[in-house]
N, C-alpha and C. Protein backbone atom coordinates (compact mmCIF):
# COMPACT_ATOMS: atom_id res chain seq x y z
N UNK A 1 10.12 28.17 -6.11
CA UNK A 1 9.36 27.80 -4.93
C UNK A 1 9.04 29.05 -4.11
N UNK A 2 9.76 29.98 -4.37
CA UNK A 2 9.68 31.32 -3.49
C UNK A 2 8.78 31.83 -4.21
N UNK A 3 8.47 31.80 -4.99
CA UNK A 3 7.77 32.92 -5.71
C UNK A 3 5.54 32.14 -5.37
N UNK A 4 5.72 30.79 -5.17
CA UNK A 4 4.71 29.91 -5.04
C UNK A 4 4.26 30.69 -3.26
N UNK A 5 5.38 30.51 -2.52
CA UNK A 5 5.07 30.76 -1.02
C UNK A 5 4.44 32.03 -1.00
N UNK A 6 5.09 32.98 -2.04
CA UNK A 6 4.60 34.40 -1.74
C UNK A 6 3.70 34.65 -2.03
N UNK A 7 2.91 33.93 -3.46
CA UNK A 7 1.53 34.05 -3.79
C UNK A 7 0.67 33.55 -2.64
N UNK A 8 1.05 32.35 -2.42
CA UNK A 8 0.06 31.46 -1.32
C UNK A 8 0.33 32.83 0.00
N UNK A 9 0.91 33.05 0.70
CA UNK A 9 1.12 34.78 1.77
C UNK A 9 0.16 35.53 1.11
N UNK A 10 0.78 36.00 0.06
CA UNK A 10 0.00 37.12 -0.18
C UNK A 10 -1.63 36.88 -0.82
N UNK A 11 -1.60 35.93 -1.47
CA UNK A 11 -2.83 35.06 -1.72
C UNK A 11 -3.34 35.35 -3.12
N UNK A 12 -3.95 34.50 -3.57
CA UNK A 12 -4.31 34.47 -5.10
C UNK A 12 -4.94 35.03 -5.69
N UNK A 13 -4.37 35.53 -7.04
CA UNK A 13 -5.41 36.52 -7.67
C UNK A 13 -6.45 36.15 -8.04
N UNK A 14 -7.45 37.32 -8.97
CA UNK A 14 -8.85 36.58 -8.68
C UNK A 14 -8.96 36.05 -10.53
N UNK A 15 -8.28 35.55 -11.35
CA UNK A 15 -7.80 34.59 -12.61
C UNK A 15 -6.53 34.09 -12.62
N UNK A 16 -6.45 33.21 -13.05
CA UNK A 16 -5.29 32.46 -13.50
C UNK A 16 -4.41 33.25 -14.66
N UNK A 17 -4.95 34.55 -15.44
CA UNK A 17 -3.94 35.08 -15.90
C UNK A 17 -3.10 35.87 -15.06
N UNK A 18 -3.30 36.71 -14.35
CA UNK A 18 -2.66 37.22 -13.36
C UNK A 18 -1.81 36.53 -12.41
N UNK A 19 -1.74 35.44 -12.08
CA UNK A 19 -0.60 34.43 -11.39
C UNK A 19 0.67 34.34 -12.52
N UNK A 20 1.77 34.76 -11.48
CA UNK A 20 3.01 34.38 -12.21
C UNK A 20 3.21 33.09 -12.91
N UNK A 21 3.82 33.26 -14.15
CA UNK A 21 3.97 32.05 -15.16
C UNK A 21 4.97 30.64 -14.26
N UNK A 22 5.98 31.09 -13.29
CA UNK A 22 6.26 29.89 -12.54
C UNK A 22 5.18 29.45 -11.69
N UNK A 23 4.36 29.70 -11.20
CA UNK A 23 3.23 29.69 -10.59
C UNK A 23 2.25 28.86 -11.12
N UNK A 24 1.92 29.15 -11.99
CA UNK A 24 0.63 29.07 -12.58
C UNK A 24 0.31 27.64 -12.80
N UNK A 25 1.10 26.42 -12.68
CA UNK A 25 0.62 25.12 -12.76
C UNK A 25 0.00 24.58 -11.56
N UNK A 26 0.10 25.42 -10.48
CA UNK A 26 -0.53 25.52 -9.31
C UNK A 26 -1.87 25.79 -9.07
N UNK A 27 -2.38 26.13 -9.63
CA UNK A 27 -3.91 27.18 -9.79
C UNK A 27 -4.76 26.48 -9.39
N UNK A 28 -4.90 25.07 -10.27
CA UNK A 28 -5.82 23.90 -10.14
C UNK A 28 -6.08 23.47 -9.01
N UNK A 29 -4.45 23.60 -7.94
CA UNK A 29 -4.55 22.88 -7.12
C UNK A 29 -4.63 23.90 -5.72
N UNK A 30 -4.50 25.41 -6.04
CA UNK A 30 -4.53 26.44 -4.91
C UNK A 30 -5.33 26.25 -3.74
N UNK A 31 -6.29 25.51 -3.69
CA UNK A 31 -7.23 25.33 -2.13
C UNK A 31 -6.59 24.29 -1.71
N UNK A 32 -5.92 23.50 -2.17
CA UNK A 32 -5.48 22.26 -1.36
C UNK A 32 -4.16 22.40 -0.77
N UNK A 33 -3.33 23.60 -0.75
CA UNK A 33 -1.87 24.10 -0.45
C UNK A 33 -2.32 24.55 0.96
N UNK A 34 -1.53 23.99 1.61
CA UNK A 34 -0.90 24.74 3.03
C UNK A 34 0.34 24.94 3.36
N UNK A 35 0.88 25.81 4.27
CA UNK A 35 2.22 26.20 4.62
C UNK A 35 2.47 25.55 5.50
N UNK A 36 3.19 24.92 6.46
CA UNK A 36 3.63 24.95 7.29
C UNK A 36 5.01 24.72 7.87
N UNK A 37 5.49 25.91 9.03
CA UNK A 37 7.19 26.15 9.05
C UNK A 37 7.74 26.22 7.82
N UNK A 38 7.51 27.23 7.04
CA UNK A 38 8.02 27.28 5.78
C UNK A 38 7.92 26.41 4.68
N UNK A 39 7.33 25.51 4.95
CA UNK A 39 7.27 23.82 4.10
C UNK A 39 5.45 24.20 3.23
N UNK A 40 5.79 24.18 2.27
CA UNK A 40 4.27 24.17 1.28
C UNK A 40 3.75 22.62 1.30
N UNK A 41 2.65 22.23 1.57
CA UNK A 41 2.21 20.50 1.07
C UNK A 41 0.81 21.22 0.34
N UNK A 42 0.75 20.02 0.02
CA UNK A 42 -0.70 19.74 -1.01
C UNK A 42 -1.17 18.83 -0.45
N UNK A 43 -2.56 19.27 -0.06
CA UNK A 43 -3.15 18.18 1.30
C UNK A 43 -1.88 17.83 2.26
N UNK A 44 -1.80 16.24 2.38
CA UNK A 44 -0.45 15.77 3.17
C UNK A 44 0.59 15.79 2.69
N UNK A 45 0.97 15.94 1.36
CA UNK A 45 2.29 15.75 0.30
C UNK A 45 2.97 17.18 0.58
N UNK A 46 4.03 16.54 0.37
CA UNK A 46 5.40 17.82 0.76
C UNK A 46 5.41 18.22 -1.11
N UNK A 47 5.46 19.58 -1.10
CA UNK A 47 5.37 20.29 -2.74
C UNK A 47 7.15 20.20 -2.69
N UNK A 48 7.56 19.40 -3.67
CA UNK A 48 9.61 19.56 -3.87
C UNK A 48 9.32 20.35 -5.35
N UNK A 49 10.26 21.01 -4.74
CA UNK A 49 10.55 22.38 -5.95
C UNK A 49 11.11 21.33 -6.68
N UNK A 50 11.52 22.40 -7.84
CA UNK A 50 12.05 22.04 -9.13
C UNK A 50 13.36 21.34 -9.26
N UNK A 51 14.42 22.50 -8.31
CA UNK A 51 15.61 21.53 -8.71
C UNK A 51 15.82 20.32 -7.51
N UNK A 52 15.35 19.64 -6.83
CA UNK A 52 15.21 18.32 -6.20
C UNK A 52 14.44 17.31 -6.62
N UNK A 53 13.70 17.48 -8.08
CA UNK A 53 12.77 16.68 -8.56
C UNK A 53 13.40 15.49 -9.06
N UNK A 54 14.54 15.82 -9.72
CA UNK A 54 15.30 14.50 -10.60
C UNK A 54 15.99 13.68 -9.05
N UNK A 55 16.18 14.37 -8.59
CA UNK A 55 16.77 13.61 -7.15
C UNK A 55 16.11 12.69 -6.53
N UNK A 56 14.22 13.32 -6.15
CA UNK A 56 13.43 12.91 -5.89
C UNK A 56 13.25 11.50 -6.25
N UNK A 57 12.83 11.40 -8.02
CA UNK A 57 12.65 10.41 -8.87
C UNK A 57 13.94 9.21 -8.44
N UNK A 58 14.69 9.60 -8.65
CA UNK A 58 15.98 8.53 -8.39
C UNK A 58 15.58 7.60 -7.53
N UNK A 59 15.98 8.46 -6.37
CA UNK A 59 14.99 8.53 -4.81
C UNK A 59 14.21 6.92 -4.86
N UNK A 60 13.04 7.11 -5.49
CA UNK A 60 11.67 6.77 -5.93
C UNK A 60 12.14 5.52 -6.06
N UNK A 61 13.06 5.44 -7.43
CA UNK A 61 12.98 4.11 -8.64
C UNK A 61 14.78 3.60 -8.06
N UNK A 62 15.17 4.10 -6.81
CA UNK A 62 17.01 3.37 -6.46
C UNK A 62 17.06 2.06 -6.37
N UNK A 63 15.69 1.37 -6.09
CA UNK A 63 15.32 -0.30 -6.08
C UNK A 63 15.09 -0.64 -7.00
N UNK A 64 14.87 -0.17 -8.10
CA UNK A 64 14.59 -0.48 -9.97
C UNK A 64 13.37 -1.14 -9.85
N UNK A 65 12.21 -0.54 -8.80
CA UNK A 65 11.29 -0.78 -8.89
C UNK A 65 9.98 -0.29 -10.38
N UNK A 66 9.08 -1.03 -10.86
CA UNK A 66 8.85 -0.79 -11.56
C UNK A 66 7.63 0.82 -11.36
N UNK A 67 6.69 0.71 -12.64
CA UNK A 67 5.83 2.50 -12.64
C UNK A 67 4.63 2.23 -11.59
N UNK A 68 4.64 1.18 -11.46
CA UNK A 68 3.31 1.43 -10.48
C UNK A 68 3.64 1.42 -8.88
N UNK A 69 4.81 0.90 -8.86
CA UNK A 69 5.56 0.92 -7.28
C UNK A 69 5.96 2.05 -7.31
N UNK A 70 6.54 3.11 -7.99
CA UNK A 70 7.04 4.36 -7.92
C UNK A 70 6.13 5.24 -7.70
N UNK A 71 5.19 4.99 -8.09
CA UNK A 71 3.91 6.54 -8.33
C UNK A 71 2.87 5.97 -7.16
N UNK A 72 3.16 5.10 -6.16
CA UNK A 72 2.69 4.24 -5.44
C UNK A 72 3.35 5.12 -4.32
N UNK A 73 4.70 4.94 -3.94
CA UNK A 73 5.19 5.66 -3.17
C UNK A 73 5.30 7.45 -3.27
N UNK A 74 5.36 7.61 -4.47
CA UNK A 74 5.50 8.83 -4.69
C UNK A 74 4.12 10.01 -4.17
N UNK A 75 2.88 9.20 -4.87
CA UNK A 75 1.68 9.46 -4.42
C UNK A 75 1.23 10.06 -2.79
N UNK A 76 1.78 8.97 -2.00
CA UNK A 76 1.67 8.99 -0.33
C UNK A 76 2.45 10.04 0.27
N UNK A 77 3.55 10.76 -0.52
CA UNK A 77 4.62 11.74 0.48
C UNK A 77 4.64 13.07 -0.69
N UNK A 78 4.92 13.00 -1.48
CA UNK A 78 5.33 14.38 -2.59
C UNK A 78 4.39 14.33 -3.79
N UNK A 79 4.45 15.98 -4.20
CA UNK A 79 3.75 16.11 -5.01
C UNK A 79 4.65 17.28 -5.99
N UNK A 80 4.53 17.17 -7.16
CA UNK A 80 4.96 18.67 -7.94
C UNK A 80 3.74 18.25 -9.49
N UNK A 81 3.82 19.28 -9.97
CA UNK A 81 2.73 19.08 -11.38
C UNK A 81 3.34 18.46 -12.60
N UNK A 82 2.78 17.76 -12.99
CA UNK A 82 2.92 16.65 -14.20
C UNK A 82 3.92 15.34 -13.53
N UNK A 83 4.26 14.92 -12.06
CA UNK A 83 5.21 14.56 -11.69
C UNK A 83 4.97 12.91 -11.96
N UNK A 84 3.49 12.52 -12.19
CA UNK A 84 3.20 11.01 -13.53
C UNK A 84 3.66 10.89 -13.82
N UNK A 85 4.08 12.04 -15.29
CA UNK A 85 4.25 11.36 -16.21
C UNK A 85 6.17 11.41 -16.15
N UNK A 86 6.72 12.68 -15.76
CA UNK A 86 8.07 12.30 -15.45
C UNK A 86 8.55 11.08 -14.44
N UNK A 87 7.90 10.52 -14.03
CA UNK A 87 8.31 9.10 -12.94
C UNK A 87 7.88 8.55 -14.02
N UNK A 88 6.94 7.94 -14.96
CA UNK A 88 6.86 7.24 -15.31
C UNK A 88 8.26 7.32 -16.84
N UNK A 89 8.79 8.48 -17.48
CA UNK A 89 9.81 8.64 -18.32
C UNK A 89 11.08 7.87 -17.77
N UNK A 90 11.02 8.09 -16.31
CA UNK A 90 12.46 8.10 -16.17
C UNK A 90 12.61 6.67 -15.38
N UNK A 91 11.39 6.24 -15.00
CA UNK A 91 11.65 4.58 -14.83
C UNK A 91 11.74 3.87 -16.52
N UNK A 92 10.73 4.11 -17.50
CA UNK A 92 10.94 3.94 -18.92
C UNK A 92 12.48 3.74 -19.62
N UNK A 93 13.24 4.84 -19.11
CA UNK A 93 14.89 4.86 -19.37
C UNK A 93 15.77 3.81 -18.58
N UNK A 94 14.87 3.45 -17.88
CA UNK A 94 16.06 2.90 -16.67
C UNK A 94 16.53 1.39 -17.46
N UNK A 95 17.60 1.08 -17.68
CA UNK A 95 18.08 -0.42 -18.26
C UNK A 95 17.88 -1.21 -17.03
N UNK A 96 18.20 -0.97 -16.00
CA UNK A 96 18.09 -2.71 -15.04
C UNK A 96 16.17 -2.91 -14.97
N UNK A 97 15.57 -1.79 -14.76
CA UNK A 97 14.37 -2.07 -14.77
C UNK A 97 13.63 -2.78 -16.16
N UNK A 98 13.91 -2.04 -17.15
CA UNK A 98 14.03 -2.92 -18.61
C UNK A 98 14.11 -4.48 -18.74
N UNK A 99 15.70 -4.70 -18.32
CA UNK A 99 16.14 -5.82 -18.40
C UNK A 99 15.47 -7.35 -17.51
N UNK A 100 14.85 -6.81 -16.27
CA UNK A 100 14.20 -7.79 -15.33
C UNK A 100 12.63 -7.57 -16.08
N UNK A 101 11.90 -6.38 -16.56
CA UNK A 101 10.61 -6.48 -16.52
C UNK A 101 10.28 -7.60 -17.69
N UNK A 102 10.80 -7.95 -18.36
CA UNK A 102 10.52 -9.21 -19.65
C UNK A 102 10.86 -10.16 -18.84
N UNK A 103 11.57 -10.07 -17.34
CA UNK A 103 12.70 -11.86 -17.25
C UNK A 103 11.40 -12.05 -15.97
N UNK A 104 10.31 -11.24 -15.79
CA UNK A 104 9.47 -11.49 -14.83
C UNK A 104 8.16 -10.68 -14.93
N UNK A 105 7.87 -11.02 -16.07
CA UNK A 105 5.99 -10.82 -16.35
C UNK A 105 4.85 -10.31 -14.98
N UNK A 106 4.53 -9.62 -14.78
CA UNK A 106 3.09 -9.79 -14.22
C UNK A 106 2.20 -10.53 -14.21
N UNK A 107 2.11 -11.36 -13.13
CA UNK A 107 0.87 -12.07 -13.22
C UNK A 107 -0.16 -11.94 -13.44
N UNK A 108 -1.36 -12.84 -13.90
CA UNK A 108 -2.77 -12.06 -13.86
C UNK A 108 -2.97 -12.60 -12.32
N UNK A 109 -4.04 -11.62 -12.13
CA UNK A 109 -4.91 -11.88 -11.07
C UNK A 109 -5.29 -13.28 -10.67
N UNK A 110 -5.60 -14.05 -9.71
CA UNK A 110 -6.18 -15.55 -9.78
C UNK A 110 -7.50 -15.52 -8.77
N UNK A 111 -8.15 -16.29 -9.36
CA UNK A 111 -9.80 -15.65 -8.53
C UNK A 111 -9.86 -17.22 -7.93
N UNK A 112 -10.71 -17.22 -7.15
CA UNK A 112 -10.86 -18.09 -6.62
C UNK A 112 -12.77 -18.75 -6.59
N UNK A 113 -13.11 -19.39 -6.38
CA UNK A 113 -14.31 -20.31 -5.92
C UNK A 113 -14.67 -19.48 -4.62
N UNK A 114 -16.01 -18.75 -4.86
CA UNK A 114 -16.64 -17.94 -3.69
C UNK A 114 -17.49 -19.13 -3.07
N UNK A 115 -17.23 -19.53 -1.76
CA UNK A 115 -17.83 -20.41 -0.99
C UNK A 115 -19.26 -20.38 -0.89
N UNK A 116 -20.03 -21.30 -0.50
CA UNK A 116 -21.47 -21.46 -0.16
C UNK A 116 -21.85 -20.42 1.14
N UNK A 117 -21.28 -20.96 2.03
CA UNK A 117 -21.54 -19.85 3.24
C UNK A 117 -20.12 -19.37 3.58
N UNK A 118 -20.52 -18.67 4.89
CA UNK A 118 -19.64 -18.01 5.65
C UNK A 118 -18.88 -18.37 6.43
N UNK A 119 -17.13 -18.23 6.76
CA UNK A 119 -16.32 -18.50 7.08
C UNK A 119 -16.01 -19.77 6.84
N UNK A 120 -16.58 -20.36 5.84
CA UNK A 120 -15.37 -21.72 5.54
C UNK A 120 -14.70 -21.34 4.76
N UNK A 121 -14.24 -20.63 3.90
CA UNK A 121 -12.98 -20.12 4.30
C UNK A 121 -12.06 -18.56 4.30
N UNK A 122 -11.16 -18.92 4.69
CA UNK A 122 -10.83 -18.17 5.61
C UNK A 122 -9.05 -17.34 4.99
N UNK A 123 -8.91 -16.41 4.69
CA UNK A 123 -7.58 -16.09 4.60
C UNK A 123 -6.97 -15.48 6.12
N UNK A 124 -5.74 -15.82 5.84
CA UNK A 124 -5.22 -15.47 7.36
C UNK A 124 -3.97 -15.01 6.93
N UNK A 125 -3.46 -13.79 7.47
CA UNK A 125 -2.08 -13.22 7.69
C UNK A 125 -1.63 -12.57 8.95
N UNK A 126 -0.76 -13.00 9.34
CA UNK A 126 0.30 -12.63 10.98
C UNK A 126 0.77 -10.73 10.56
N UNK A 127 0.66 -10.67 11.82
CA UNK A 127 1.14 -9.21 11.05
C UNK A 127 2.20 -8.78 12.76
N UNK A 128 3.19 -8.06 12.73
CA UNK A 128 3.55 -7.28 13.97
C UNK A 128 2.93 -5.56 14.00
N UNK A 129 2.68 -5.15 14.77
CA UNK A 129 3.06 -3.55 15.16
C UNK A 129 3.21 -3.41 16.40
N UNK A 130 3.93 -2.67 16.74
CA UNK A 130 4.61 -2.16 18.05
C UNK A 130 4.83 -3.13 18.87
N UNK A 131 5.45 -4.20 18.43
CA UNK A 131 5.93 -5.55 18.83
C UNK A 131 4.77 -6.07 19.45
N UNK A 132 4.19 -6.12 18.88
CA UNK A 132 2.78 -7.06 19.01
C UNK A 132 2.28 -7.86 17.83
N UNK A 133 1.98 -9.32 18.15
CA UNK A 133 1.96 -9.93 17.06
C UNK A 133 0.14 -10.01 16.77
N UNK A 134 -0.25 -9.46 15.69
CA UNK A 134 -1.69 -10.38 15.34
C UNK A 134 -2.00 -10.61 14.26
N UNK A 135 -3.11 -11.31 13.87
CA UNK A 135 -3.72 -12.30 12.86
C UNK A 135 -4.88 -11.30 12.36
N UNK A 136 -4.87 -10.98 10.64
CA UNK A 136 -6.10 -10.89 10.26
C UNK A 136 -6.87 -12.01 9.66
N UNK A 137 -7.96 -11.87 9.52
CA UNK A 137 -8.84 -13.03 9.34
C UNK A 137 -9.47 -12.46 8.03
N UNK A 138 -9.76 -13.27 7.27
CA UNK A 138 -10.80 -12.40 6.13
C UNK A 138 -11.86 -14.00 5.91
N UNK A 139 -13.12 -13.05 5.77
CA UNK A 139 -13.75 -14.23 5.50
C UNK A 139 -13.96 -13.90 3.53
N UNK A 140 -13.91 -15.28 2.78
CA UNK A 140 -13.72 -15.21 1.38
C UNK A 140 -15.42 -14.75 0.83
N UNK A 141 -16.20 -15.67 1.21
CA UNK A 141 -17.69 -14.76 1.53
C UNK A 141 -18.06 -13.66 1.33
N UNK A 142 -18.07 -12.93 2.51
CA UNK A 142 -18.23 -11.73 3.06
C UNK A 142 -17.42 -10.67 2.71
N UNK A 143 -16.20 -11.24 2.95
CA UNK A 143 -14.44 -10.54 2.68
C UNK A 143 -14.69 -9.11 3.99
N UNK A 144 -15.70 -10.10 4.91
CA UNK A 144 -15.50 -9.64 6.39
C UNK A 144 -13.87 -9.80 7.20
N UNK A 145 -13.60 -8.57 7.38
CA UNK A 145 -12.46 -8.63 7.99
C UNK A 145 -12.50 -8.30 9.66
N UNK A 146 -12.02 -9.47 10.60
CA UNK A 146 -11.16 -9.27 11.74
C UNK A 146 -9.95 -9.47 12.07
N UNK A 147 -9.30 -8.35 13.28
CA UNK A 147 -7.92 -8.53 13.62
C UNK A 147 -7.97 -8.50 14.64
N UNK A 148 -7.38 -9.66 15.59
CA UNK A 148 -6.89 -10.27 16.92
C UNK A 148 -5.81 -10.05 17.09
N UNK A 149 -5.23 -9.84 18.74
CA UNK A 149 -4.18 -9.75 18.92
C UNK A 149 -3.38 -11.13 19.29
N UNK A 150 -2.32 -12.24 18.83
CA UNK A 150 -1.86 -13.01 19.03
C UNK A 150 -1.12 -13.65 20.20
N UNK A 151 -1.28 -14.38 21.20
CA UNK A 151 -0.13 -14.96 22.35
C UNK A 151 0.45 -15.52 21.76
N UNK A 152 0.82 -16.33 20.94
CA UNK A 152 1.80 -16.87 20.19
C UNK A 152 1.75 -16.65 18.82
N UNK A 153 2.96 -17.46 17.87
CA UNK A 153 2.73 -16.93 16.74
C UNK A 153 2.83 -18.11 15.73
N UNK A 154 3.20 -19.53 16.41
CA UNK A 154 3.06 -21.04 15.95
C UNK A 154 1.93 -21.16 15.11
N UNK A 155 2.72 -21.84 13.81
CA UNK A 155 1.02 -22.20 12.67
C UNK A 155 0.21 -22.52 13.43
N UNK A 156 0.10 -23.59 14.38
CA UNK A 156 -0.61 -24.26 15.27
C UNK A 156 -1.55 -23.51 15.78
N UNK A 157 -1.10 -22.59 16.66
CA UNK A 157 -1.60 -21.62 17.29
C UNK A 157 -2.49 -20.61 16.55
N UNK A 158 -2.19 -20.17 15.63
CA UNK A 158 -2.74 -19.75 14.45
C UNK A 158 -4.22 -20.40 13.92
N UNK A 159 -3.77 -21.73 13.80
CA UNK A 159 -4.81 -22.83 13.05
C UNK A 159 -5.92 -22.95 14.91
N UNK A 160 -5.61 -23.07 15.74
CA UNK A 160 -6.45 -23.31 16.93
C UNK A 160 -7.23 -21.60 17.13
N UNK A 161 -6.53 -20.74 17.05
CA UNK A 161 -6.72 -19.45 16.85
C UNK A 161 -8.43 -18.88 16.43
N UNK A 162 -7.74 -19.34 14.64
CA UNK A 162 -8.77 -19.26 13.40
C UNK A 162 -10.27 -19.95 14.00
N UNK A 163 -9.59 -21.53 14.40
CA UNK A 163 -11.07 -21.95 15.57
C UNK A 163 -11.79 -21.94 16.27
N UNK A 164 -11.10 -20.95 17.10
CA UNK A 164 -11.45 -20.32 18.43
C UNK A 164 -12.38 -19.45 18.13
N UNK A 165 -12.10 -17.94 16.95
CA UNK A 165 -12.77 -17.36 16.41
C UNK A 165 -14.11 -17.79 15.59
N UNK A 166 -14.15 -18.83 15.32
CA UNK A 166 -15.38 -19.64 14.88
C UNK A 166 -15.80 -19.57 15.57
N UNK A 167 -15.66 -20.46 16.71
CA UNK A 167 -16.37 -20.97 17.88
C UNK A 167 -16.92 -19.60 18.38
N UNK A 168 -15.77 -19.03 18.76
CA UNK A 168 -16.83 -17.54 19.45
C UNK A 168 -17.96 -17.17 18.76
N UNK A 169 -18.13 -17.00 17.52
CA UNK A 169 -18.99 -16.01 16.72
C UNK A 169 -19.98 -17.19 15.92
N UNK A 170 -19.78 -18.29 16.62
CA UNK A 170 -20.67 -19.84 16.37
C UNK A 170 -20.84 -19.62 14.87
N UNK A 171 -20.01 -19.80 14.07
CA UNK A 171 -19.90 -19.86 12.90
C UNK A 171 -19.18 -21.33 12.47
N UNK A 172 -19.16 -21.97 11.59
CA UNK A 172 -18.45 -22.96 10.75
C UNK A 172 -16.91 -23.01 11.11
N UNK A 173 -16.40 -24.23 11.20
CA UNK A 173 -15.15 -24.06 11.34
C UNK A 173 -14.49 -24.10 10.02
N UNK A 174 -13.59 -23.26 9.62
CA UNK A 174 -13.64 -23.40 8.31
C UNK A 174 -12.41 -24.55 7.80
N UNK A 175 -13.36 -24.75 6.93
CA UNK A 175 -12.44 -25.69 5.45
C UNK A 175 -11.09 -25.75 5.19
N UNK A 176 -11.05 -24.72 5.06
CA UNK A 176 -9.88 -24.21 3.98
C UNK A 176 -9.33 -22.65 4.69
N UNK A 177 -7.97 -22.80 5.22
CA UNK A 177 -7.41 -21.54 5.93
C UNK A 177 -5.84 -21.19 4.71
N UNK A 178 -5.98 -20.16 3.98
CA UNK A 178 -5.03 -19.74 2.94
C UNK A 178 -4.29 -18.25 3.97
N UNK A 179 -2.79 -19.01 4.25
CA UNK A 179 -1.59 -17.89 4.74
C UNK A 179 -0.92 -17.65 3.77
N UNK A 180 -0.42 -16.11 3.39
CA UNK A 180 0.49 -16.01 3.12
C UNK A 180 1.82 -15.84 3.15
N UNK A 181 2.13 -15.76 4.49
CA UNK A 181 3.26 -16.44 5.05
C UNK A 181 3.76 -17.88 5.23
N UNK A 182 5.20 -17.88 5.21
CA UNK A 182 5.54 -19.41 4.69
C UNK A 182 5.87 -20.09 6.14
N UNK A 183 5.37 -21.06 6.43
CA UNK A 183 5.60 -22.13 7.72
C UNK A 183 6.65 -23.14 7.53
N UNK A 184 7.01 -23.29 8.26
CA UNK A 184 8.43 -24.60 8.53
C UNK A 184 7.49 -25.82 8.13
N UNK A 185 8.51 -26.90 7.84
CA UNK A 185 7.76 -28.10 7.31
C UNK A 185 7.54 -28.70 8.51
N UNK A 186 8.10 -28.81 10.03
CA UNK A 186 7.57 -29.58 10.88
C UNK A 186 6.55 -28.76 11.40
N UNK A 187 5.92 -27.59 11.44
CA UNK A 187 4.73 -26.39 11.57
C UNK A 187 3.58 -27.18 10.76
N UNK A 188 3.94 -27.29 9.12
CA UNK A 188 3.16 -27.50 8.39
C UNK A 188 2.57 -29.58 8.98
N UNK A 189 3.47 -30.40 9.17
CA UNK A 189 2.93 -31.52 9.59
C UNK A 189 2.23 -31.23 10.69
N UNK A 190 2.34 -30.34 11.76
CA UNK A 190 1.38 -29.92 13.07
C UNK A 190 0.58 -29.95 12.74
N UNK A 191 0.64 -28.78 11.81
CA UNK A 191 -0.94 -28.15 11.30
C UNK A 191 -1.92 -29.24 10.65
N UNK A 192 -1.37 -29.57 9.30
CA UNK A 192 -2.11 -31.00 9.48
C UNK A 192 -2.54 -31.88 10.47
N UNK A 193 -2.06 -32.41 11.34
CA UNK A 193 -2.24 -32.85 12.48
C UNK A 193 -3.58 -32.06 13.40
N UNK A 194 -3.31 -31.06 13.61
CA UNK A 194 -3.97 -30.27 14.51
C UNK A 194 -5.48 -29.61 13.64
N UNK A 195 -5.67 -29.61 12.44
CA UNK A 195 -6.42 -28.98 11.79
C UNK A 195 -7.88 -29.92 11.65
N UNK A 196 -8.70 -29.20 11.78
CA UNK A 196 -10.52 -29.96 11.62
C UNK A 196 -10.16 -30.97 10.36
N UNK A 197 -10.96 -31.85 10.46
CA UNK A 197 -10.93 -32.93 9.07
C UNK A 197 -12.26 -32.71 8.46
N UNK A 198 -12.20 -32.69 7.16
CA UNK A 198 -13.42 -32.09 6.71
C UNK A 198 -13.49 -33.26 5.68
């Protein structure tokens, strides 16, 4: 890693033969390296030297998550060269990951019936940040997305919510509202209760 910082200081020669052989898997990626406080990244990714890489990986896959959740996370924070295909080796080795990926298949995808018009219907998910609760809206249509901020967080409220937002933007009340969050069963009789009859 020292020898990477000093090229990037002193700065790159003008071929890739002339860069030191620890170096040199770097080349490709030399405009996209910055320093900072001693710390090398690539674009936003922190560059982890060599001997923290197997650590790293561990790191990565300690939930026996499978290759696309690993290189998922891995992607967003660190970077080193060829570091694919070693995440993908060393989740490959892993027995508990092995042992669950046959006892729980991947689903396929499930598509759905694209509606006639707009906003009948409607996906909806609650979300918090900074202890604030709100609702995105997606219309299935459009796959127009809005996000409101929530006063409450009751299916109910939710389902009067979704209406409200109709009403404002004088659109359809919609049909069919798909959460993926799970509601209490006396929530879910509300909601029935409380929901447009179509």
């Amino acid at each position: 890693m020292q020898a990477l910082k000093n090229t990037f200081l002193i700065g790159w020669p003008d071929t890739k033969d002339q860069v030191p052989l620890t170096v040199r898997d770097y080349w490709n990626f030399r405009e996209e390296l910055t320093l900072n406080n001693g710390v090398l990244f690539k674009n936003q990714r922190i560059i982890i030297p060599h001997c923290l890489r197997s650590e790293m990986i561990a790191r990565l896959h300690s939930s026996h998550l499978g290759t696309e959740a690993c290189l998922r996370k891995a992607r967003d924070r660190i970077f080193w060269p060829d570091m694919t295909t070693q995440i993908k080796e060393a989740v490959a080795k892993c027995e508990v990951w092995a042992e669950y990926q046959t006892a729980n298949p991947q689903q396929p995808m499930q598509t759905h019936k694209i509606p006639e018009r707009p906003w009948t219907r409607v996906g909806a998910d609650p979300f918090s940040l900074h202890s604030k609760d709100y609702i995105v809206l997606v219309d299935y249509y459009s796959d127009f997305v809005e996000v409101d901020l929530l006063k409450n967080t009751n299916s109910v409220f939710g389902v009067r919510h979704t209406v409200g937002v109709s009403a404002c933007n004088i659109l359809p009340v919609p049909s069919k509202v798909q959460c993926k969050r799970r509601v209490s069963r006396k929530s879910r009789e509300e909601l029935v209760q409380e929901s447009p009859a179509r």
